[in-house]
C-alpha atoms as a PDB file:
ATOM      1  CA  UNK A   1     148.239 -20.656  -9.469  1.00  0.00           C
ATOM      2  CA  UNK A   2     148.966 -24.348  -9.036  1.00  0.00           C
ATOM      3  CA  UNK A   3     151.181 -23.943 -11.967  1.00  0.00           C
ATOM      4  CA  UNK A   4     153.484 -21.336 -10.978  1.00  0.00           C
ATOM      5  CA  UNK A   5     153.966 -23.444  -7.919  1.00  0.00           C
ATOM      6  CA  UNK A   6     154.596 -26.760  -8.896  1.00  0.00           C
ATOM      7  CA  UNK A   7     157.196 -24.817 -11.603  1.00  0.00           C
ATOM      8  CA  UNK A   8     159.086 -23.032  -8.705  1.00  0.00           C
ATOM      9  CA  UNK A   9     158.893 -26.149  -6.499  1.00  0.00           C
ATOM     10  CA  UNK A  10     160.400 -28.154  -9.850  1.00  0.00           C
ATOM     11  CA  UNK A  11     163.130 -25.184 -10.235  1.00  0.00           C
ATOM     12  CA  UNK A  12     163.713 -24.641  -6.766  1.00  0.00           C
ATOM     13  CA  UNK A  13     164.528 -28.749  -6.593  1.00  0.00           C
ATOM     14  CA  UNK A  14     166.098 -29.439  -9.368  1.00  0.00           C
ATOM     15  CA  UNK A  15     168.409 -26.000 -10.292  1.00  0.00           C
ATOM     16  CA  UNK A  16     169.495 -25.093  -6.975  1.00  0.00           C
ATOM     17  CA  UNK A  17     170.228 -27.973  -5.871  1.00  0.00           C
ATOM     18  CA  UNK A  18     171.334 -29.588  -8.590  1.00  0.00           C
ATOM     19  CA  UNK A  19     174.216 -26.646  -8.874  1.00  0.00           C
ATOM     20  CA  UNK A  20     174.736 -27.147  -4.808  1.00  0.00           C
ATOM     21  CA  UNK A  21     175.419 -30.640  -5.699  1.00  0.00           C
ATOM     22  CA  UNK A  22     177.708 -30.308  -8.970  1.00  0.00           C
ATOM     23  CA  UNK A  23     180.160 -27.226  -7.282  1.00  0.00           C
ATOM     24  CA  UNK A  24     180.126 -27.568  -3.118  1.00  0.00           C
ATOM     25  CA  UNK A  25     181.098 -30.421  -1.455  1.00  0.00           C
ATOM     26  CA  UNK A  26     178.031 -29.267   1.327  1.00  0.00           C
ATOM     27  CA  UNK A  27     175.252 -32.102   1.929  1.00  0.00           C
ATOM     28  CA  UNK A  28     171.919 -30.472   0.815  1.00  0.00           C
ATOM     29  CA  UNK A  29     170.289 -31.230   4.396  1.00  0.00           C
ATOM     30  CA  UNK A  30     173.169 -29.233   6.137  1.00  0.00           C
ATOM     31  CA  UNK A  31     172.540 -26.597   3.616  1.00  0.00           C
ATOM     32  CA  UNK A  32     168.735 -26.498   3.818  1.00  0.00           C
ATOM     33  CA  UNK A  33     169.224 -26.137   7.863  1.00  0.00           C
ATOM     34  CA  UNK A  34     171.745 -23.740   7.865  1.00  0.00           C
ATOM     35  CA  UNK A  35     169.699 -21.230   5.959  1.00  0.00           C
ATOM     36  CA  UNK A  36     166.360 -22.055   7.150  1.00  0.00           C
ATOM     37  CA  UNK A  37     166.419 -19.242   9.834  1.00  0.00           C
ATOM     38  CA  UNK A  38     167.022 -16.485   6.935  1.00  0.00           C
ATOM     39  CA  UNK A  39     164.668 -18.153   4.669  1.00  0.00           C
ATOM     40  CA  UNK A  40     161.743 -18.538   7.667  1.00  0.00           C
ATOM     41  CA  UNK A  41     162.044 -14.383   8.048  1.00  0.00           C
ATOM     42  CA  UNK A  42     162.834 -13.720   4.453  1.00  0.00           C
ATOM     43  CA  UNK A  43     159.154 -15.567   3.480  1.00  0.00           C
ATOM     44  CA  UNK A  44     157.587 -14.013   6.225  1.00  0.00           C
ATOM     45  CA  UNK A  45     158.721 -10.567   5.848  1.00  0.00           C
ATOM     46  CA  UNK A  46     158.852 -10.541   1.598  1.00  0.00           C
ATOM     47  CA  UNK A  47     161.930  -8.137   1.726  1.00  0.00           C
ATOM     48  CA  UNK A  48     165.669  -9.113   0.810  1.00  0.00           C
ATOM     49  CA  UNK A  49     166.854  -6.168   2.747  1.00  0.00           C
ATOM     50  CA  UNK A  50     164.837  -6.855   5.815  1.00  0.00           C
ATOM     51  CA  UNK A  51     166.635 -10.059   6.004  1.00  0.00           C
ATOM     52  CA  UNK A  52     170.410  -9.096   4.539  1.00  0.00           C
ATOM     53  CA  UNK A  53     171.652  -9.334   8.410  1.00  0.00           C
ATOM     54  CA  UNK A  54     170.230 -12.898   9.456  1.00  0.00           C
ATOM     55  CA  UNK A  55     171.554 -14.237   5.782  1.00  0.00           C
ATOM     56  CA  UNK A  56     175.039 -12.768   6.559  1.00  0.00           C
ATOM     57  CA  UNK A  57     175.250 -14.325  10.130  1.00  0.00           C
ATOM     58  CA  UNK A  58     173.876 -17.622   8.330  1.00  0.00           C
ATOM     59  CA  UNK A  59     176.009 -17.667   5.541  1.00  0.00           C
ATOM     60  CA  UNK A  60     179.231 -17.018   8.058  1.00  0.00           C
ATOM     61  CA  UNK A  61     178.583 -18.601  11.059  1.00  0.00           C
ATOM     62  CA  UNK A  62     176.992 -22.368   9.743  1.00  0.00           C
ATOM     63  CA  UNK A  63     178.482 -22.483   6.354  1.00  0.00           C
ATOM     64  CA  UNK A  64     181.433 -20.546   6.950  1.00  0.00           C
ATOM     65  CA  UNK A  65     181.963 -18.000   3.839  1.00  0.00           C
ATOM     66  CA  UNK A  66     184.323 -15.533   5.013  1.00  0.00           C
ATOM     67  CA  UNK A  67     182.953 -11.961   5.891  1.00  0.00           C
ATOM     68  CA  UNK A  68     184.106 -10.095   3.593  1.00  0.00           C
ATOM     69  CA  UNK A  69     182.952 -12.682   0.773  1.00  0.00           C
ATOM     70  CA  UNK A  70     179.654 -12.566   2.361  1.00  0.00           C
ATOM     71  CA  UNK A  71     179.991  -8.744   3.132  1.00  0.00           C
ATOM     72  CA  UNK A  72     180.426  -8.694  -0.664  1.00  0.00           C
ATOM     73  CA  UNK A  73     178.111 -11.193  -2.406  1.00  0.00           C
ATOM     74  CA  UNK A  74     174.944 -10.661  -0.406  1.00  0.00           C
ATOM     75  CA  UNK A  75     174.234  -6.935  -0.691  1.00  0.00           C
ATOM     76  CA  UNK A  76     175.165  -7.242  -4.486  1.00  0.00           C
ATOM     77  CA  UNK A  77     172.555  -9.893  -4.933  1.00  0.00           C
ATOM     78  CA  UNK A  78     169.640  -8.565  -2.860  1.00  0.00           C
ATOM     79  CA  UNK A  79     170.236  -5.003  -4.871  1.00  0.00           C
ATOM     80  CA  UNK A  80     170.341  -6.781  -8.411  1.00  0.00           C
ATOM     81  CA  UNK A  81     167.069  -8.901  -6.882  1.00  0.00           C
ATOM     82  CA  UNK A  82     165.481  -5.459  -6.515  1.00  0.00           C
ATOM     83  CA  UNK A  83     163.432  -5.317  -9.911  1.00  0.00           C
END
């Protein structure tokens, strides 16, 4: 259990933000707070779906991705997530 863990924690660290770093110009903090109200309800709710709205507004409104990019991308990923 500790294992699976400390290997998400390492691939959460270094991947995703290591590809935030290399292609957006965003700071990782101001990432990190401008989706920590979708990730809050998406860990407390386990469901993609459940939490498609609050990632939209995020993703719009604090790190301003146009609506219909975000109208776009989101669904498309939280259906492929779906396995």
């Amino acid at each position: 259990c500790a294992a699976v863990i400390i290997g998400l924690l390492i691939h959460a660290l270094l991947v995703y933000i290591g590809l935030l770093k290399i292609f957006t110009k965003i700071s990782v903090t101001h990432f990190l707070k401008s989706i920590s109200q979708a990730q809050l309800l998406a860990f407390s709710t386990s469901s993609s779906g459940a939490t498609l709205p609050v990632t939209m507004k995020c993703a719009e409104e604090k790190l301003g991705a146009s609506k219909e990019v975000s109208s776009f991308v989101l669904p498309l990923g939280a259906t492929i997530n779906m396995d």
